[in-house]
Structure formats: structure tokens, C-alpha cells
C-alpha atoms as a PDB file:
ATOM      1  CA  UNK A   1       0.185  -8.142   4.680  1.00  0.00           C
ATOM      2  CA  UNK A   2       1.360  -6.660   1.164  1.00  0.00           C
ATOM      3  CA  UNK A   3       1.516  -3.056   0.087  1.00  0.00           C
ATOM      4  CA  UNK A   4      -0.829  -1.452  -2.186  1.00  0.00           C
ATOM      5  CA  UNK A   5      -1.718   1.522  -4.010  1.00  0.00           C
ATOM      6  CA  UNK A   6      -4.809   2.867  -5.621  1.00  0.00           C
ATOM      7  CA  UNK A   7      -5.536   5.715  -7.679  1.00  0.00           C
ATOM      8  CA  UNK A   8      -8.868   6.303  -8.157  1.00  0.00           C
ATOM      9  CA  UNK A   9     -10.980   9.026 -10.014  1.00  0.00           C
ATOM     10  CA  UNK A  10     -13.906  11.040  -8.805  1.00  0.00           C
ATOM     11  CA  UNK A  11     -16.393  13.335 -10.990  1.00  0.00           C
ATOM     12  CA  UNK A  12     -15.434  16.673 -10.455  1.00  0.00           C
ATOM     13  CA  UNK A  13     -18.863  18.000 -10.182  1.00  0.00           C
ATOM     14  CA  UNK A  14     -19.039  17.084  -6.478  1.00  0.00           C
ATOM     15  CA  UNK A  15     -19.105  19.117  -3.950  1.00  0.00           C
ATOM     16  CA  UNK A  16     -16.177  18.916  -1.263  1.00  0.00           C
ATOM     17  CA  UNK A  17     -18.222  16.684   1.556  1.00  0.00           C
ATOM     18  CA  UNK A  18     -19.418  14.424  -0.927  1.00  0.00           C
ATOM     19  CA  UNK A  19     -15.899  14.289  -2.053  1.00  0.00           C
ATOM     20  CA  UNK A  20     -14.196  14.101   1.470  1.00  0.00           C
ATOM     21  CA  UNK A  21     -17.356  11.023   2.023  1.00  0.00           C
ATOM     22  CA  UNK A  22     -16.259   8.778  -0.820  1.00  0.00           C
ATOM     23  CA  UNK A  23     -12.411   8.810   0.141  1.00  0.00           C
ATOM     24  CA  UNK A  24     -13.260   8.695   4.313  1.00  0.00           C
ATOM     25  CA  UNK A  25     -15.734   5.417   2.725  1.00  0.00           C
ATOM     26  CA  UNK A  26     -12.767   3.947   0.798  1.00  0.00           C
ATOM     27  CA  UNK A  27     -10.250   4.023   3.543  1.00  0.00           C
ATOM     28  CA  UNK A  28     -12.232   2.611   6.106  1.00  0.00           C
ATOM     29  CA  UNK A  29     -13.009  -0.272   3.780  1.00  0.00           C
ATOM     30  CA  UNK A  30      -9.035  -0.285   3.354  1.00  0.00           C
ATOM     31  CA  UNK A  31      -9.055  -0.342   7.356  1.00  0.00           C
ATOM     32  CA  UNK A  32     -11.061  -2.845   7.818  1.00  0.00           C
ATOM     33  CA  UNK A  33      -8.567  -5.462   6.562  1.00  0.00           C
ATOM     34  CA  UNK A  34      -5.602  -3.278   6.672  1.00  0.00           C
ATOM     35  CA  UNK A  35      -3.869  -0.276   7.767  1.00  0.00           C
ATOM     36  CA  UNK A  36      -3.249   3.121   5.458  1.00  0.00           C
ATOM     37  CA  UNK A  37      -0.086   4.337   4.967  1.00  0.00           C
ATOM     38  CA  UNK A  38      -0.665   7.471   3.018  1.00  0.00           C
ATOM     39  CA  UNK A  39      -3.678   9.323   1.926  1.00  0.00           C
ATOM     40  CA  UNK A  40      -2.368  11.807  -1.061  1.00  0.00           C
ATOM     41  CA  UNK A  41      -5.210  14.213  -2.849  1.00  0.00           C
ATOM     42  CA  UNK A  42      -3.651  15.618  -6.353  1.00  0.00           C
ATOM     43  CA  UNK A  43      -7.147  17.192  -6.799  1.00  0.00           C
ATOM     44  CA  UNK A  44      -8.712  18.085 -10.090  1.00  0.00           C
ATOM     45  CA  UNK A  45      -6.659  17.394 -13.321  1.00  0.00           C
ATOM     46  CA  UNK A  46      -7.048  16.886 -16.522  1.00  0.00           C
ATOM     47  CA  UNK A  47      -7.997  13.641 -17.863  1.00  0.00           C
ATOM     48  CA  UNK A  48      -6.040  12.144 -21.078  1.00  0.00           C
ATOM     49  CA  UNK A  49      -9.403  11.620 -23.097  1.00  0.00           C
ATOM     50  CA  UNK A  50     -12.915  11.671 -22.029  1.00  0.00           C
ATOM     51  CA  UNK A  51     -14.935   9.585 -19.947  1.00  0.00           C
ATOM     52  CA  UNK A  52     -18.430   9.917 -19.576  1.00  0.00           C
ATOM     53  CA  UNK A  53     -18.483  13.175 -21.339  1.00  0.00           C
ATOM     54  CA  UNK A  54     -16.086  14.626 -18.674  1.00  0.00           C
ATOM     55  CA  UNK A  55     -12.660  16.021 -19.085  1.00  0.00           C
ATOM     56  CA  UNK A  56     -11.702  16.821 -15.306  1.00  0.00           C
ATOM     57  CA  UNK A  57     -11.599  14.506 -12.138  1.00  0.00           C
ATOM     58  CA  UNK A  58     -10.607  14.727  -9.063  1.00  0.00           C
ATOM     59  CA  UNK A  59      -7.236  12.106  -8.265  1.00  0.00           C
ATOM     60  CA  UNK A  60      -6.594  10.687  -4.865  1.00  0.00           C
ATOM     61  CA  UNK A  61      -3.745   8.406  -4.090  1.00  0.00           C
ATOM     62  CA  UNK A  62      -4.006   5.747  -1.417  1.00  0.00           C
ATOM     63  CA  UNK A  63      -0.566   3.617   0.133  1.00  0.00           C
ATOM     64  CA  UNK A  64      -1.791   0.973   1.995  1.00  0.00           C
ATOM     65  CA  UNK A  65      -0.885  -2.420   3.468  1.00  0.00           C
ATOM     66  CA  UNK A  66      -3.471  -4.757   3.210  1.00  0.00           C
ATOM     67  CA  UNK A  67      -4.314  -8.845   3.270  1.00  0.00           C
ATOM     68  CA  UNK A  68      -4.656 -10.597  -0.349  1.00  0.00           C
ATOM     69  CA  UNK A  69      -8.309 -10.689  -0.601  1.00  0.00           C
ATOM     70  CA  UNK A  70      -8.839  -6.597  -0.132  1.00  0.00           C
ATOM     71  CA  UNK A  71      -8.089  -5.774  -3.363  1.00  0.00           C
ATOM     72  CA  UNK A  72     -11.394  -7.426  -4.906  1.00  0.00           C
ATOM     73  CA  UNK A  73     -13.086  -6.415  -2.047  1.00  0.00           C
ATOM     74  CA  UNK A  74     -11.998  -2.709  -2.630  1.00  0.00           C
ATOM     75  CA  UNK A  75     -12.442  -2.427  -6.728  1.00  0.00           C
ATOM     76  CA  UNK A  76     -16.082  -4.303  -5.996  1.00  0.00           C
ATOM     77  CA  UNK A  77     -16.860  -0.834  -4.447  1.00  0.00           C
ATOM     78  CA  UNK A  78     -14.982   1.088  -6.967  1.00  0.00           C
ATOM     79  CA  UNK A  79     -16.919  -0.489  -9.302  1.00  0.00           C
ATOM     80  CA  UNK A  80     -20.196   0.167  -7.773  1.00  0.00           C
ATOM     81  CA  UNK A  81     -20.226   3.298  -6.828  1.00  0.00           C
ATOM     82  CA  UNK A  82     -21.454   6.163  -9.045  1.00  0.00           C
ATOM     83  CA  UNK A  83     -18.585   8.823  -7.846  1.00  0.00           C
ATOM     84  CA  UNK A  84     -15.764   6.962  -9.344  1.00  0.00           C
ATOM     85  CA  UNK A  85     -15.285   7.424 -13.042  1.00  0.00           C
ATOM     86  CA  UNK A  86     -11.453   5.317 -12.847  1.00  0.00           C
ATOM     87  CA  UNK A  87      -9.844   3.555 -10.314  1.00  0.00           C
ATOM     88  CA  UNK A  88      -6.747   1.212 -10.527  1.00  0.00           C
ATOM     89  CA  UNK A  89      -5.249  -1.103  -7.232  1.00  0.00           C
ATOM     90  CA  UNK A  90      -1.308  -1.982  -7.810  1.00  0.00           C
ATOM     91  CA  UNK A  91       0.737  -4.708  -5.803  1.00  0.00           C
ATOM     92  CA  UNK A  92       3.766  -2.697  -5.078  1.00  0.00           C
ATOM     93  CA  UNK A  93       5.521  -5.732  -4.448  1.00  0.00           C
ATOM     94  CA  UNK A  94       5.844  -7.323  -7.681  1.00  0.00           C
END
């Protein structure tokens, strides 16, 4: 198992249990193949430039320990989904 993190971006138009939803979905797609170290929510900032016509998201930082192939798995459903405006998974390790 290596350690990852993610950062990923939500639109900051949701409301909190749509919000609390997307990061209990992404974690237990983390879990599935791995184990979470650290669940960190900065909450809304400001983004650097605008995306989509937004200038807010909400961050959340995820720690996590997972197998090789999670990481694709993981930005397939950042990718997909229509509550994530950024994302970004990191190999600590290297």
C-alpha cells in the first residue's frame, strides 16, 4: 500500500448534505481498496481564477493509503461527477 493525498474541489452552491454525500461517496471508494488516514475540510475559499463561472469552492483534503490501481479508479469518479469542479491525487512517496 502507498500513501496518497487528494484535494478536490466542490461547487459551493451545494447545500451541506449534498456536500457531506460527495466526500462520505469519495472515501468509501478510497475504502474500498484502502484505508483513510485523514479527512481535512478547509471549506469555502477562494479560487485563483475562475472555473465554470465560479470564484468560490469548497476544499477537502483526503490522506490515504491505498493499492496502485486506486488512483485511476478514484479521479474516474472525480472526473465524472458534476460536484467536483478540481481535483488532484499525489503519491506522497515520490
Amino acid at each position: 500500500m502507498r500513501s496518497y493525498e487528494t484535494i478536490f474541489v466542490l461547487r459551493p452552491n451545494l447545500e451541506e448534505e449534498a456536500r457531506n454525500a460527495a466526500i462520505e461517496k469519495f472515501t468509501s471508494i478510497i475504502n474500498t481498496a484502502g484505508e483513510v488516514e485523514s479527512v481535512d475540510e478547509w471549506g469555502m475559499r477562494k479560487l485563483a481564477y475562475e472555473i465554470e463561472k465560479l470564484r468560490e469552492g469548497y476544499y477537502v483534503l483526503v490522506n490515504f493509503k491505498a493499492t496502485v490501481d486506486l488512483p485511476a479508479e478514484l479521479e474516474r469518479n472525480f472526473r465524472i461527477s458534476d460536484d467536483v469542479i478540481r481535483y488532484i491525487v499525489v503519491n506522497k512517496e515520490s
